[in-house]
PDB file of N, CA and C in Angstrom:
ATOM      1  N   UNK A   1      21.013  34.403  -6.980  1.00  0.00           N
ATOM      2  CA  UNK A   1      20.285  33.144  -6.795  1.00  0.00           C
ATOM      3  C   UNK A   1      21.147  32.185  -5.970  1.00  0.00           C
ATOM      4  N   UNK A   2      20.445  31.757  -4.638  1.00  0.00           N
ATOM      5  CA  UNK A   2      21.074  30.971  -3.832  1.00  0.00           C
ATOM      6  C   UNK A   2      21.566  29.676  -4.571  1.00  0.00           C
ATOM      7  N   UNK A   3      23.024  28.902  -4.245  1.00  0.00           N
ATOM      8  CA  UNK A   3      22.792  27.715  -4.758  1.00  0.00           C
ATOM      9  C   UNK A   3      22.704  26.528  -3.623  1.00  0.00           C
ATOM     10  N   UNK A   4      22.363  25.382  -4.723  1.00  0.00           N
ATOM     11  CA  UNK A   4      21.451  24.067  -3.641  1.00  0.00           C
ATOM     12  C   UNK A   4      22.670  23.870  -3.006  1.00  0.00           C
ATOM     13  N   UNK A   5      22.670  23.293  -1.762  1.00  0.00           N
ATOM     14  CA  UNK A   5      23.841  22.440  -1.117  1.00  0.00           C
ATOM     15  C   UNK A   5      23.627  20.769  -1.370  1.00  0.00           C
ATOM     16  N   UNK A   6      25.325  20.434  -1.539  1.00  0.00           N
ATOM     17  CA  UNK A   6      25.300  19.425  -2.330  1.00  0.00           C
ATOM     18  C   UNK A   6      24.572  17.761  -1.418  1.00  0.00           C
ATOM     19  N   UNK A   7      24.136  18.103   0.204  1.00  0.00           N
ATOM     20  CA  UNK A   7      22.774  17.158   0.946  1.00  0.00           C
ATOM     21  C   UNK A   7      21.648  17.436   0.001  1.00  0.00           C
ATOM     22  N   UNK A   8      20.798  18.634  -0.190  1.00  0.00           N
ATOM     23  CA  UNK A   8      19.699  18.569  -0.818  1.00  0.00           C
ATOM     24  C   UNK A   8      19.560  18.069  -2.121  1.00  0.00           C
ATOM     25  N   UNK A   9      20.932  18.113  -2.888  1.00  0.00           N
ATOM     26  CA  UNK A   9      21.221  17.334  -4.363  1.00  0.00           C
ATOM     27  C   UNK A   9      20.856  15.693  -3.812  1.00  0.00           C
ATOM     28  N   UNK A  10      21.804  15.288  -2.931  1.00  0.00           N
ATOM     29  CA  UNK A  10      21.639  13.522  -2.759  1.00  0.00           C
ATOM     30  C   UNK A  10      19.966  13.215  -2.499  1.00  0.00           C
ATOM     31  N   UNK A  11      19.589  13.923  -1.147  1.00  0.00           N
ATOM     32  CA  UNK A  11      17.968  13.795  -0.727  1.00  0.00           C
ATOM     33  C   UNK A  11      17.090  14.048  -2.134  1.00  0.00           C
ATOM     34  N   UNK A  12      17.101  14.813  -3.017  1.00  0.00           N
ATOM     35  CA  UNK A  12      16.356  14.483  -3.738  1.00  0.00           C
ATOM     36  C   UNK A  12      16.965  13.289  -4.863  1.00  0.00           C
ATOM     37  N   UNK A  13      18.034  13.221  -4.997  1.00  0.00           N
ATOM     38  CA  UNK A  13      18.378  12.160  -6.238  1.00  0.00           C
ATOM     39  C   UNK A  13      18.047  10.947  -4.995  1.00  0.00           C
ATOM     40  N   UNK A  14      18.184  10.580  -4.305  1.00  0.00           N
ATOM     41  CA  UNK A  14      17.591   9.408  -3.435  1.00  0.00           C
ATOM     42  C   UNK A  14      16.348   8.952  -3.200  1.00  0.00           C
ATOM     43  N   UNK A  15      15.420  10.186  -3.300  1.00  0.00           N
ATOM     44  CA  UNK A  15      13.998  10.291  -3.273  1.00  0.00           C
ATOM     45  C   UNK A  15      13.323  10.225  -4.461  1.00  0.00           C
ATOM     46  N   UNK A  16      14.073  10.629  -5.517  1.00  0.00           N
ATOM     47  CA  UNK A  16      13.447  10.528  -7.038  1.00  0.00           C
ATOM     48  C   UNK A  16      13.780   8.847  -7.612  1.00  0.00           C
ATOM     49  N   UNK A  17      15.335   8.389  -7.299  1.00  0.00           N
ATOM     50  CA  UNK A  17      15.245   7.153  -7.287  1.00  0.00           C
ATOM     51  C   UNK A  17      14.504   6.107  -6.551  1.00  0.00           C
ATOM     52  N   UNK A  18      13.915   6.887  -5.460  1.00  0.00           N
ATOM     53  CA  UNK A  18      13.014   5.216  -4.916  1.00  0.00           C
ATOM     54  C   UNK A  18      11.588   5.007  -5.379  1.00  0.00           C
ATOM     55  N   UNK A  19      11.533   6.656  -5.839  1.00  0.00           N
ATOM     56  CA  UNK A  19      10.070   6.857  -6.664  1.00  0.00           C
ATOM     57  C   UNK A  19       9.796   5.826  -7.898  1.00  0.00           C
ATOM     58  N   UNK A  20      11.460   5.981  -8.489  1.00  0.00           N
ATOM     59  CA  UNK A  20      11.221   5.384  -9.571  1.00  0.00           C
ATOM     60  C   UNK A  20      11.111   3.909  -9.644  1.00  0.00           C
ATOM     61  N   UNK A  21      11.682   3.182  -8.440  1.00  0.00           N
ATOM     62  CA  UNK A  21      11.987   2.179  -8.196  1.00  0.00           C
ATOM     63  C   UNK A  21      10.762   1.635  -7.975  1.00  0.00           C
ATOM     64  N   UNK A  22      10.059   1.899  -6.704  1.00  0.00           N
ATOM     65  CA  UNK A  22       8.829   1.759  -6.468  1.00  0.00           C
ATOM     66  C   UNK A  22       7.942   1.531  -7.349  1.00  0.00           C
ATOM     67  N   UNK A  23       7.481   2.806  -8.760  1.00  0.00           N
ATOM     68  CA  UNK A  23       6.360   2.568  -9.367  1.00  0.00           C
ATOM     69  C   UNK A  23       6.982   1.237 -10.890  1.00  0.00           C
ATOM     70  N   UNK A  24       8.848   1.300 -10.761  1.00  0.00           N
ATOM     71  CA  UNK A  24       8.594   0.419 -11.805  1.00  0.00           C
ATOM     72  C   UNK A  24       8.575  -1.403 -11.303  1.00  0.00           C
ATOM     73  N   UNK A  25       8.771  -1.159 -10.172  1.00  0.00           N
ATOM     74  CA  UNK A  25       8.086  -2.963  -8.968  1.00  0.00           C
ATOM     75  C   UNK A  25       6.742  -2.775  -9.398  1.00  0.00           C
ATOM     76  N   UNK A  26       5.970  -2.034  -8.997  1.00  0.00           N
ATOM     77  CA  UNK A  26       4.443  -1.994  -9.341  1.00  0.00           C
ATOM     78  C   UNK A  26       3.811  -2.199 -10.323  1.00  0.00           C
ATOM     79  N   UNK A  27       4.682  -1.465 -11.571  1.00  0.00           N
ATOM     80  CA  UNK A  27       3.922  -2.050 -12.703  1.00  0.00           C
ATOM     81  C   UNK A  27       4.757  -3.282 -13.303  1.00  0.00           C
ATOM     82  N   UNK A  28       5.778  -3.726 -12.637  1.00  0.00           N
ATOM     83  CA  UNK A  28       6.239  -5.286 -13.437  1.00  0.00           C
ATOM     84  C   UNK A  28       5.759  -6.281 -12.556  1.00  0.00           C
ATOM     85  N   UNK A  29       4.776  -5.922 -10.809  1.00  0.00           N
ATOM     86  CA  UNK A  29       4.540  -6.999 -10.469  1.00  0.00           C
ATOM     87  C   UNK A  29       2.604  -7.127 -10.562  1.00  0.00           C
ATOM     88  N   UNK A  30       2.740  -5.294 -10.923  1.00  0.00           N
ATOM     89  CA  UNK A  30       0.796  -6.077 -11.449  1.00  0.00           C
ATOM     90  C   UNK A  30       0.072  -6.574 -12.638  1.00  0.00           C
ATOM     91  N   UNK A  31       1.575  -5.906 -13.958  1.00  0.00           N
ATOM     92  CA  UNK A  31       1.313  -5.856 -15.244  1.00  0.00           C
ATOM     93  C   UNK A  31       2.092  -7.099 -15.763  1.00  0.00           C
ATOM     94  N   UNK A  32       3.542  -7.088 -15.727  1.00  0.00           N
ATOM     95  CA  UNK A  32       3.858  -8.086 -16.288  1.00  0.00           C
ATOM     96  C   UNK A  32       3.818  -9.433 -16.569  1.00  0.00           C
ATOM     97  N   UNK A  33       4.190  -9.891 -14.515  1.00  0.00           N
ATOM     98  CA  UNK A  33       4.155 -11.246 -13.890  1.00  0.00           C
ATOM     99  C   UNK A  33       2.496 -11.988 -13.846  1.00  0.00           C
ATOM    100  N   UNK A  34       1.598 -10.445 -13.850  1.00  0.00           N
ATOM    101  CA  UNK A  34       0.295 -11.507 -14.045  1.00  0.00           C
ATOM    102  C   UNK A  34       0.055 -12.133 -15.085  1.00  0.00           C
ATOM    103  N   UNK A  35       0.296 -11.281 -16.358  1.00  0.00           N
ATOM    104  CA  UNK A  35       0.207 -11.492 -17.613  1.00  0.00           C
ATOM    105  C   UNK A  35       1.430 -12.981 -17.947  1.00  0.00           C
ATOM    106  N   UNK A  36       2.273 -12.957 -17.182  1.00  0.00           N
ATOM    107  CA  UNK A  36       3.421 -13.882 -17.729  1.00  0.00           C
ATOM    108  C   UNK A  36       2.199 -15.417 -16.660  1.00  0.00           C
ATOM    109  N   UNK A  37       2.107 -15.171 -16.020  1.00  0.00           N
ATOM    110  CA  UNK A  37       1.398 -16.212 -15.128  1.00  0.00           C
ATOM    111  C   UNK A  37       0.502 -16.885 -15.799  1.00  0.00           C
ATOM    112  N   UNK A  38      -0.326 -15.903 -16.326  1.00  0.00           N
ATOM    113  CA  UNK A  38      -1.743 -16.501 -16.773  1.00  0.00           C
ATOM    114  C   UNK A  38      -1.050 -17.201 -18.139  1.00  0.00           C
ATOM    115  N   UNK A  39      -0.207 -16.649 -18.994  1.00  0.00           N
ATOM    116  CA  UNK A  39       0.053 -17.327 -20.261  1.00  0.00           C
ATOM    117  C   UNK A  39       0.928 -18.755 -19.686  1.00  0.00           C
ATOM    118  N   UNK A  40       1.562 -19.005 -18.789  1.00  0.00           N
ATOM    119  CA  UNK A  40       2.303 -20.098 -18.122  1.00  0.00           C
ATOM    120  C   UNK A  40       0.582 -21.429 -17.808  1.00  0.00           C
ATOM    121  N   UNK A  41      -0.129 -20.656 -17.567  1.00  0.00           N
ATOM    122  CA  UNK A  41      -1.276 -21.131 -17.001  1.00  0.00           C
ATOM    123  C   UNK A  41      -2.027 -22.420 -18.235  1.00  0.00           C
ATOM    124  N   UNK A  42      -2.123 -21.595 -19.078  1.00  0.00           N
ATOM    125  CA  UNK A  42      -3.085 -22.150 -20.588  1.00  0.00           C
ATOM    126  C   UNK A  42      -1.892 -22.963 -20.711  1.00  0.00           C
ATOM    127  N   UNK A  43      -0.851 -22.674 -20.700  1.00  0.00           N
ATOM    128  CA  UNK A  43       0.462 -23.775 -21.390  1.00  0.00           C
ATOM    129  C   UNK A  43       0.344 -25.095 -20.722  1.00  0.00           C
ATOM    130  N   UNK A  44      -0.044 -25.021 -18.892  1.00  0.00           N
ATOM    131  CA  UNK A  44       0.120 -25.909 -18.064  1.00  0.00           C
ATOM    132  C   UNK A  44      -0.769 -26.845 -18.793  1.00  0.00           C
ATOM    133  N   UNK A  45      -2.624 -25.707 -18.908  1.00  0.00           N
ATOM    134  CA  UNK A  45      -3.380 -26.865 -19.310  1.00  0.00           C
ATOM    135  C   UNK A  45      -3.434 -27.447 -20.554  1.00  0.00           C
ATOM    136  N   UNK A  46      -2.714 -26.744 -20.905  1.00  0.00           N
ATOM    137  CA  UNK A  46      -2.483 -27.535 -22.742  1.00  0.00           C
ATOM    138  C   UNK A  46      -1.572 -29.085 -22.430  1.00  0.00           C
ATOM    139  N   UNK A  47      -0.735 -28.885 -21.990  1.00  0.00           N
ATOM    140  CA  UNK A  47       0.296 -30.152 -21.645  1.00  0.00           C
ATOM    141  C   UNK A  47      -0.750 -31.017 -20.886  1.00  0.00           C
ATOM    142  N   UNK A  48      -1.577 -30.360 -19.797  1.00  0.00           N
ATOM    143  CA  UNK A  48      -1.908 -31.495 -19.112  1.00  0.00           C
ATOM    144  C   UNK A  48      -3.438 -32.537 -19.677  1.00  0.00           C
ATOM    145  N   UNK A  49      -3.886 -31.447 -20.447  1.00  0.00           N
ATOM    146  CA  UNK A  49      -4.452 -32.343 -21.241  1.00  0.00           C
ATOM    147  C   UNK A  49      -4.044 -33.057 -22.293  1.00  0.00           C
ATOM    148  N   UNK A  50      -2.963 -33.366 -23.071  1.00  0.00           N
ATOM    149  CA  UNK A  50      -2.132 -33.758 -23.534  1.00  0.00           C
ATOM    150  C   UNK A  50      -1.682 -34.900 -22.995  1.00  0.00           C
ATOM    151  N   UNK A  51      -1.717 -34.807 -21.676  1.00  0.00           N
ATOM    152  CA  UNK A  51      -0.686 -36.153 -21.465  1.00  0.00           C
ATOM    153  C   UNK A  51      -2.455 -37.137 -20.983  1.00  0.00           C
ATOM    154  N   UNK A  52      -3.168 -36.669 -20.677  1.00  0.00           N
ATOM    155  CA  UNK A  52      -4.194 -37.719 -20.555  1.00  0.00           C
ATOM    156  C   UNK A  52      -4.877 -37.987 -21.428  1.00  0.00           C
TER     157      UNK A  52
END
């Protein structure tokens, strides 16, 4: 059994890391930050009705 050469080790550990990188931006900027937004949101209008 041939073994890998140690370029095709980096190319894929480089390629599996941007994979991972990528989908975990995606789900902290469609899942989290919206969810953190909208709860920032109700807070705004709670205060701002509050102060009038």
């Amino acid at each position: 059994m041939p073994q890998m050469a140690p370029i095709n080790w980096l190319i894929l550990f480089i390629f599996f890391f941007l994979m991972y990188y990528l989908t975990m931006n995606l789900l902290y900027f469609n899942f989290i930050k919206n969810i953190k937004i909208k709860m920032l949101k109700k807070k705004m209008i709670k205060n701002y009705n509050k102060f009038i």
